[in-house]
PDB file of N, CA and C in Angstrom:
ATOM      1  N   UNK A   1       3.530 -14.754   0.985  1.00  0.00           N
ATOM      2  CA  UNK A   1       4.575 -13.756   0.962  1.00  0.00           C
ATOM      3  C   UNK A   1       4.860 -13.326   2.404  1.00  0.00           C
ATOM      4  N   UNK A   2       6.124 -12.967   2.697  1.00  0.00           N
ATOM      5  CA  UNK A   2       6.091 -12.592   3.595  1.00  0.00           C
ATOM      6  C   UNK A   2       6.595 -11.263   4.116  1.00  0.00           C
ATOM      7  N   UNK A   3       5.453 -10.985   5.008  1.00  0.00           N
ATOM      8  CA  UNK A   3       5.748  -9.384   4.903  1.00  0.00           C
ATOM      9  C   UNK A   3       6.296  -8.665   6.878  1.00  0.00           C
ATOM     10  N   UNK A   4       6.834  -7.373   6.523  1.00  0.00           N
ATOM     11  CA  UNK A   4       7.288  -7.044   7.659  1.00  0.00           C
ATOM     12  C   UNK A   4       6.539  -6.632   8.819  1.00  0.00           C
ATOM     13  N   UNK A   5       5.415  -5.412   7.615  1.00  0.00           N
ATOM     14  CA  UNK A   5       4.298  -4.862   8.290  1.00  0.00           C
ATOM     15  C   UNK A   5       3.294  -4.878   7.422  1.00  0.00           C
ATOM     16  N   UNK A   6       1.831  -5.009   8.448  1.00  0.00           N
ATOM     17  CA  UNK A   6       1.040  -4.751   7.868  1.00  0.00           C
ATOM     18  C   UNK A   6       0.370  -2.982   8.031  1.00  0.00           C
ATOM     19  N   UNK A   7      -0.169  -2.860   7.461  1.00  0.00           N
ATOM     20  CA  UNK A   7      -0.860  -0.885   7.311  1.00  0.00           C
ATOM     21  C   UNK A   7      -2.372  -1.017   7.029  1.00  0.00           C
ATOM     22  N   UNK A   8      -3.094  -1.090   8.171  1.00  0.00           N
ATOM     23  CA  UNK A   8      -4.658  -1.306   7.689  1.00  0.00           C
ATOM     24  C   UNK A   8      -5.175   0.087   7.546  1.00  0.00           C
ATOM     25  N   UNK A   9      -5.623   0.135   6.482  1.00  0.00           N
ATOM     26  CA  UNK A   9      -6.113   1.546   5.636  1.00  0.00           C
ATOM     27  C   UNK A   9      -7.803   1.308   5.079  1.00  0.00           C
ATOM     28  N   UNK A  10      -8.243   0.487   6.051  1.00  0.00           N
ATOM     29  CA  UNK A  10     -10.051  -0.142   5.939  1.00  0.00           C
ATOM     30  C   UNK A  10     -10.921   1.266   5.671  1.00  0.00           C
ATOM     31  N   UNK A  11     -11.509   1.717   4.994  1.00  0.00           N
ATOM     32  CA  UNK A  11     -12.556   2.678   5.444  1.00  0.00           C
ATOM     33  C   UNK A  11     -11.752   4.110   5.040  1.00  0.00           C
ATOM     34  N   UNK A  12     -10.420   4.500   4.658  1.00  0.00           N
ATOM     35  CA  UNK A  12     -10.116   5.477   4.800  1.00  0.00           C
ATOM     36  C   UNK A  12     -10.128   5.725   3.092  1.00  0.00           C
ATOM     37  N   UNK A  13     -10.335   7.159   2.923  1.00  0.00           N
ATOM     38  CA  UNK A  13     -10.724   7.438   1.437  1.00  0.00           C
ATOM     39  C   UNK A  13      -9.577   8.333   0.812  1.00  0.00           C
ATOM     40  N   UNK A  14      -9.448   8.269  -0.547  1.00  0.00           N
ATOM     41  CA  UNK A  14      -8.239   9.595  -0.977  1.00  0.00           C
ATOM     42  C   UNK A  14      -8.390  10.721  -0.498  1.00  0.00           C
ATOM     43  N   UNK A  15      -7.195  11.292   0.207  1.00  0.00           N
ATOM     44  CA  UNK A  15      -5.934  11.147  -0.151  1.00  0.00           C
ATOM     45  C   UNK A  15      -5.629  10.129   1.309  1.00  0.00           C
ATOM     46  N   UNK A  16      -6.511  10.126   2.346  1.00  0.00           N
ATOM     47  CA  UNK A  16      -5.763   9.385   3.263  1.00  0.00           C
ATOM     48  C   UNK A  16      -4.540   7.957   3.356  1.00  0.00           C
ATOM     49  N   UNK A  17      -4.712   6.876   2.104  1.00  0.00           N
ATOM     50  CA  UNK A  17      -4.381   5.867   2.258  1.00  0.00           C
ATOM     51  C   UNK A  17      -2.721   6.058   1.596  1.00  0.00           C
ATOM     52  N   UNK A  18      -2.921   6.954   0.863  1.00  0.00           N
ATOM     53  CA  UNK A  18      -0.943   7.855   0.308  1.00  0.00           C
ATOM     54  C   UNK A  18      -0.803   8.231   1.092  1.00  0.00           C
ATOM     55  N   UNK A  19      -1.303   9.101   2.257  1.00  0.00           N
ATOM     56  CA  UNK A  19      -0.567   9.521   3.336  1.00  0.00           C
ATOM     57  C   UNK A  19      -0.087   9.154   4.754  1.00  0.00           C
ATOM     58  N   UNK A  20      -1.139   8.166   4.859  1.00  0.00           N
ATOM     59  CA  UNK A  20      -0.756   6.990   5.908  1.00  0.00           C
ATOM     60  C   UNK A  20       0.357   5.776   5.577  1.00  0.00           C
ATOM     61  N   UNK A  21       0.521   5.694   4.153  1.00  0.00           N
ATOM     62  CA  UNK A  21       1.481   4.779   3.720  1.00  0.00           C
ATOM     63  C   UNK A  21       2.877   5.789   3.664  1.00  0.00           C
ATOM     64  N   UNK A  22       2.943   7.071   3.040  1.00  0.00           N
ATOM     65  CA  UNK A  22       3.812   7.300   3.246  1.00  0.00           C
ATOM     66  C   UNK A  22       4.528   7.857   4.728  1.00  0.00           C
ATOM     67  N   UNK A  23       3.833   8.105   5.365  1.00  0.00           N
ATOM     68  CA  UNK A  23       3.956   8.380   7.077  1.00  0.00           C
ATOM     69  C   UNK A  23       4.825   7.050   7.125  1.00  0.00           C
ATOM     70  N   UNK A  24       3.983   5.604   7.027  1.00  0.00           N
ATOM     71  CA  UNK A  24       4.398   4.472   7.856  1.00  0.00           C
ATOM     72  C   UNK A  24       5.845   4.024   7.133  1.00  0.00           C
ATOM     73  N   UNK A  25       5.631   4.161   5.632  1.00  0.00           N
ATOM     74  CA  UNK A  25       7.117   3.753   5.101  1.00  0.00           C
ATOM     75  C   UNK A  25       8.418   4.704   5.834  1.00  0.00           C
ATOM     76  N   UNK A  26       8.338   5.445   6.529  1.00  0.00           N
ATOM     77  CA  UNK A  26       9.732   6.271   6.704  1.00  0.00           C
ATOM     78  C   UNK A  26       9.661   5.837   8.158  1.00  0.00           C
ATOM     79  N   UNK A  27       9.152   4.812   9.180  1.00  0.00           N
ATOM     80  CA  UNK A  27       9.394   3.753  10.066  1.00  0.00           C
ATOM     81  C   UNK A  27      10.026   2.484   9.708  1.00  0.00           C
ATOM     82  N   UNK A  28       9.767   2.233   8.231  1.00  0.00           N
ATOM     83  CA  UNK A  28      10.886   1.116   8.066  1.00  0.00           C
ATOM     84  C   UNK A  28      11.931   1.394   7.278  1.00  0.00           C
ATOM     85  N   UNK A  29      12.640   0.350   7.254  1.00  0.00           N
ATOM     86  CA  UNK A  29      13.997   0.010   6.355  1.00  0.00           C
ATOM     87  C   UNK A  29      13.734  -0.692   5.013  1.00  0.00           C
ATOM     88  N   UNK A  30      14.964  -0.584   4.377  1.00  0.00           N
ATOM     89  CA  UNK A  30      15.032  -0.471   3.150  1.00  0.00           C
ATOM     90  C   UNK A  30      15.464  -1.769   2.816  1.00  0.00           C
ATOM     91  N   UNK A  31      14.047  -2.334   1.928  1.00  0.00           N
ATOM     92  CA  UNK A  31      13.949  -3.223   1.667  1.00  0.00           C
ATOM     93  C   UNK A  31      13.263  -4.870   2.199  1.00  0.00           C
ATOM     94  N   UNK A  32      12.325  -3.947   3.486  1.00  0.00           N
ATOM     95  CA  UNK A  32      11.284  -4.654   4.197  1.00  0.00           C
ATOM     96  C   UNK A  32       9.966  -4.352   3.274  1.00  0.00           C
ATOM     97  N   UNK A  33       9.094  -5.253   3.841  1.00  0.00           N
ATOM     98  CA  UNK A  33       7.886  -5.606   2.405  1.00  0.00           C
ATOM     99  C   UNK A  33       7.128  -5.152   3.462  1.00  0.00           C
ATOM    100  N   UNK A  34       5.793  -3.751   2.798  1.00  0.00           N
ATOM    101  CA  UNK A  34       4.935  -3.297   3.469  1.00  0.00           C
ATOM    102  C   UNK A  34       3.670  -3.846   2.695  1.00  0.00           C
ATOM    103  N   UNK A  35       2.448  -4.342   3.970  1.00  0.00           N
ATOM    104  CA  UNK A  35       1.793  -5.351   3.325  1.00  0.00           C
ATOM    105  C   UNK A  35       0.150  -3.944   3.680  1.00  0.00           C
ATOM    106  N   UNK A  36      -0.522  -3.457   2.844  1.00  0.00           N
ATOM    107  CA  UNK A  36      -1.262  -2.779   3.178  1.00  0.00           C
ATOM    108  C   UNK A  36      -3.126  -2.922   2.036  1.00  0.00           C
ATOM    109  N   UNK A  37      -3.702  -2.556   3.525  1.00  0.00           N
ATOM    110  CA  UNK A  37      -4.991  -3.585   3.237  1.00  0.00           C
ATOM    111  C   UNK A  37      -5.974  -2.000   3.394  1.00  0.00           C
ATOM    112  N   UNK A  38      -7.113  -1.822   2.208  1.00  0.00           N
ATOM    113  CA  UNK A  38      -7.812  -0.996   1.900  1.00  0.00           C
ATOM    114  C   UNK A  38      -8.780  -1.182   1.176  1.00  0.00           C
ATOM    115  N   UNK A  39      -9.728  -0.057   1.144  1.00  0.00           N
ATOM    116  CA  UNK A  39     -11.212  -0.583   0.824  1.00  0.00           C
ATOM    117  C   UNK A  39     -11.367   0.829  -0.676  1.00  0.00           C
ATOM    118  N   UNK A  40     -10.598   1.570  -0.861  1.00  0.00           N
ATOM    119  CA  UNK A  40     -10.801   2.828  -1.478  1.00  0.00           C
ATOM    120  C   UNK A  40     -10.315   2.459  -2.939  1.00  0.00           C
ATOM    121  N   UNK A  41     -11.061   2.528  -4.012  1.00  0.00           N
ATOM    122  CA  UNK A  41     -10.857   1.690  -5.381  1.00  0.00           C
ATOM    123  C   UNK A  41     -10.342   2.890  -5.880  1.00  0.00           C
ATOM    124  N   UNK A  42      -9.827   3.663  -5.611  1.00  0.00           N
ATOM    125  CA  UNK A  42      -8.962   4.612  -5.832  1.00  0.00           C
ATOM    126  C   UNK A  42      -7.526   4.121  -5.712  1.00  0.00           C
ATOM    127  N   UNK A  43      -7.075   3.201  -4.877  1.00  0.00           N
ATOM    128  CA  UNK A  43      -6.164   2.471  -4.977  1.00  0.00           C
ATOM    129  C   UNK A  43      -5.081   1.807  -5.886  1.00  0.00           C
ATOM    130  N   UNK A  44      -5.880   1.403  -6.419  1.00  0.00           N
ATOM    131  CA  UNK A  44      -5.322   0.479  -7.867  1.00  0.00           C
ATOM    132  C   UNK A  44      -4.909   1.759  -8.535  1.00  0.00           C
ATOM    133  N   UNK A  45      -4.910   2.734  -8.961  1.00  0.00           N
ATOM    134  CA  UNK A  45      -4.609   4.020  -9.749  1.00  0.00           C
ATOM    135  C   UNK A  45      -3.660   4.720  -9.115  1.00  0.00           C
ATOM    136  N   UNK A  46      -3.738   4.714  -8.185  1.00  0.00           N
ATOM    137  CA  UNK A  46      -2.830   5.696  -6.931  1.00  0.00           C
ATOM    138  C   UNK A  46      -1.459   5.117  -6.522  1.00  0.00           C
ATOM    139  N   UNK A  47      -1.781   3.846  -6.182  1.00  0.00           N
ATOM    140  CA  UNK A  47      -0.443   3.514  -5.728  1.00  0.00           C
ATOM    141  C   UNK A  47       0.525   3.206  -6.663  1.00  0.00           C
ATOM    142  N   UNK A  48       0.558   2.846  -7.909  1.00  0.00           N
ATOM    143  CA  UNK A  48       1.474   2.508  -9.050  1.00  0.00           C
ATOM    144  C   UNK A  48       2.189   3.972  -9.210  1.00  0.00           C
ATOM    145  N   UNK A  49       1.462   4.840  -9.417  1.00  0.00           N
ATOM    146  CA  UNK A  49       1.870   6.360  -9.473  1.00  0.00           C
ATOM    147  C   UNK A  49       2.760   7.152  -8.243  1.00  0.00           C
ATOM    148  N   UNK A  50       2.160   6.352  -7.127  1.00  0.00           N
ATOM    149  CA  UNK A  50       2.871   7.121  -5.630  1.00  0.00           C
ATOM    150  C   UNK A  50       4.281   6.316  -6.057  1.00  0.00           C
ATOM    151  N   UNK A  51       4.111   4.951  -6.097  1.00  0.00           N
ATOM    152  CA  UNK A  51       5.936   4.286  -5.924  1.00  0.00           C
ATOM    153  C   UNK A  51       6.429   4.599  -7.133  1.00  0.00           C
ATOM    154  N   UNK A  52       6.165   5.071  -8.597  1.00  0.00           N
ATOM    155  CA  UNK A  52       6.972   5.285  -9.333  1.00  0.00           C
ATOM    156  C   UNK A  52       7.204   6.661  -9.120  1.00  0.00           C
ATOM    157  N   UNK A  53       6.984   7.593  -8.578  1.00  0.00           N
ATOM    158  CA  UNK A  53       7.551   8.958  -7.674  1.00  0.00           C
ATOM    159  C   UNK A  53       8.158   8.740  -6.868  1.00  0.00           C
ATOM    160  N   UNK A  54       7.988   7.561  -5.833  1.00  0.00           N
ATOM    161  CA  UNK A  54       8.858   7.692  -4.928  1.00  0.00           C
ATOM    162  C   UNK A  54      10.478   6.870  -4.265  1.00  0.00           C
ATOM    163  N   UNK A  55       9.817   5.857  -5.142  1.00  0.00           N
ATOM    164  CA  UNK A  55      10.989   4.739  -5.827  1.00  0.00           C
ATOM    165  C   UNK A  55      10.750   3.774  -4.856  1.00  0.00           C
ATOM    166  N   UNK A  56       9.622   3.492  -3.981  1.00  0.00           N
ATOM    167  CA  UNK A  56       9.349   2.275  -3.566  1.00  0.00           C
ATOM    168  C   UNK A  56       9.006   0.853  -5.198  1.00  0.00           C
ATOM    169  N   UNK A  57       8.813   0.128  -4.545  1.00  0.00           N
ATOM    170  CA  UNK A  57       8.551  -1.035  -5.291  1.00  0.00           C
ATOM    171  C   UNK A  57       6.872  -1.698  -4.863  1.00  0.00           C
ATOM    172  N   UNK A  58       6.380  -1.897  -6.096  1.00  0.00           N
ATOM    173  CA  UNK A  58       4.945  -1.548  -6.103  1.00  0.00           C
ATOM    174  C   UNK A  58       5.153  -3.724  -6.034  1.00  0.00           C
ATOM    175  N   UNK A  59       5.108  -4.647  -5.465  1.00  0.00           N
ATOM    176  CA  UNK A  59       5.459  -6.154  -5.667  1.00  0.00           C
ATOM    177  C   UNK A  59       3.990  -6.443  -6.345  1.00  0.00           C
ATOM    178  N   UNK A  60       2.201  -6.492  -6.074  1.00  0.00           N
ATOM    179  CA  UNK A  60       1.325  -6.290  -6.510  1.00  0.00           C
ATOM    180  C   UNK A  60      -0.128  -6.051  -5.958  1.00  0.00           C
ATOM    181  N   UNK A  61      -0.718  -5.698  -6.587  1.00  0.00           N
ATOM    182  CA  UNK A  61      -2.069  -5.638  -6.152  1.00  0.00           C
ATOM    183  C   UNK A  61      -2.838  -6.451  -5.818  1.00  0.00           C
ATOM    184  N   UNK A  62      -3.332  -6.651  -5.004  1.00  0.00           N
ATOM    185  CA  UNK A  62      -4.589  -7.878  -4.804  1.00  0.00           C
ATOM    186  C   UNK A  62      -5.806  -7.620  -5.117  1.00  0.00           C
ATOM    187  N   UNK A  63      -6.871  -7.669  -5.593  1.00  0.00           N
ATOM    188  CA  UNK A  63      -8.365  -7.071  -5.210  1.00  0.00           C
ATOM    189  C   UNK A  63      -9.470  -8.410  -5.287  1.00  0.00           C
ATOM    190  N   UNK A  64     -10.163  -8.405  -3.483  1.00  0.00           N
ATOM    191  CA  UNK A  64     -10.868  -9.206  -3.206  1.00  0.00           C
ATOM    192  C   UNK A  64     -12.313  -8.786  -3.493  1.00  0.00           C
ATOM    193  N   UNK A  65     -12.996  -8.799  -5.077  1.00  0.00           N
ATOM    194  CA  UNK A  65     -14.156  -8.814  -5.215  1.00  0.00           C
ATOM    195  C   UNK A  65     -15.367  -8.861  -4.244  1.00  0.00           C
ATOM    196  N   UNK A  66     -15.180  -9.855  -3.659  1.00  0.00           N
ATOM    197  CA  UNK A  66     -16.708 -10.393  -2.864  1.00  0.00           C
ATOM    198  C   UNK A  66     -16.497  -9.061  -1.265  1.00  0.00           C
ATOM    199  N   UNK A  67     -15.066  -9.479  -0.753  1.00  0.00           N
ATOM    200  CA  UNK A  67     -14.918  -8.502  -0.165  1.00  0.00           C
ATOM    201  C   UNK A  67     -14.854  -7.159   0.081  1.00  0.00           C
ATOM    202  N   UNK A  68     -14.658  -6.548  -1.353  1.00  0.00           N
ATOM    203  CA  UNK A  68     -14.137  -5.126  -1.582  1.00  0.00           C
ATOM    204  C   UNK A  68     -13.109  -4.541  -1.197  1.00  0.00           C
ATOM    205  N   UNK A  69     -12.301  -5.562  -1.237  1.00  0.00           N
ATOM    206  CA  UNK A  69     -10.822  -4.803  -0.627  1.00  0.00           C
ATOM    207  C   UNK A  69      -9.308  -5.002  -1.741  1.00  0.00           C
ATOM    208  N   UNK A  70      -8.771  -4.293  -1.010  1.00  0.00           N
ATOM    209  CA  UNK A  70      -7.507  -4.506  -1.612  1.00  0.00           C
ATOM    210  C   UNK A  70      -6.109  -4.762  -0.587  1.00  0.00           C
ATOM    211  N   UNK A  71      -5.580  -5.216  -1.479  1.00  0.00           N
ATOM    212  CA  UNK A  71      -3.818  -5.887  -0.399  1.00  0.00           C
ATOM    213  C   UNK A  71      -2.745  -5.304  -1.514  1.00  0.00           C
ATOM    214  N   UNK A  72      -2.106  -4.167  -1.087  1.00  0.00           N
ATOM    215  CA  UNK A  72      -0.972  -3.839  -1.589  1.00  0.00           C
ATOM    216  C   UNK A  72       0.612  -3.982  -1.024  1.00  0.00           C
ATOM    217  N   UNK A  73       1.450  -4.878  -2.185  1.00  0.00           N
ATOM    218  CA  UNK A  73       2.504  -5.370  -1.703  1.00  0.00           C
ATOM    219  C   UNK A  73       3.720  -3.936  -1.763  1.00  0.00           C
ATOM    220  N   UNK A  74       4.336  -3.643  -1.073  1.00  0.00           N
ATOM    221  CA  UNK A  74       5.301  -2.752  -1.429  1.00  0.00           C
ATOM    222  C   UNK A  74       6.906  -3.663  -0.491  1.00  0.00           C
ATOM    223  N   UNK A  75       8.056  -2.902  -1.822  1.00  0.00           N
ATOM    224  CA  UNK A  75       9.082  -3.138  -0.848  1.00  0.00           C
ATOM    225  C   UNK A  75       9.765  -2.093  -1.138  1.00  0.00           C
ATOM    226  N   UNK A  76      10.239  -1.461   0.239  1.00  0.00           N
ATOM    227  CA  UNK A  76      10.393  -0.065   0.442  1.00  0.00           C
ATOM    228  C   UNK A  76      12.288   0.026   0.129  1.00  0.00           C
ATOM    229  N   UNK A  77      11.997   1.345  -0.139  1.00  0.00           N
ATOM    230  CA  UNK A  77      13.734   1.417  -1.137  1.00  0.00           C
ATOM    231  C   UNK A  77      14.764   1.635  -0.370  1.00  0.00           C
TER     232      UNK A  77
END
């Protein structure tokens, strides 16, 4: 996929990774793909809920088991 930006959100815990995403989304344009990488399994719950409030586009979740991470696709409205 290809994305515009990436948003590394490694190590940071709720609420930080909604608020660093929404900080970074109002630097781009509408309809660039924000590619954002996190370790907080709070994630998967959070972000489906943040873009259907905010009318981003949630494209999908990744979650790397062995790693413990996650890759969230967004494309911003």
């Amino acid at each position: 996929m290809n994305v515009d930006e990436t948003l590394d959100l490694y190590g940071l815990i709720c609420p930080l990774p909604i608020a660093e995403t929404a900080k970074k989304v109002k630097t781009m344009k509408s309809g660039q793909i924000l590619e954002i990488i996190a370790t907080d399994e709070g994630i998967e719950a959070d972000f489906p809920s943040w873009c259907e409030n905010t009318g981003h586009e949630l494209i999908k979740i990744e979650k790397d088991e062995k790693e413990g991470t996650f890759k969230i696709y967004l494309k911003i409205k």
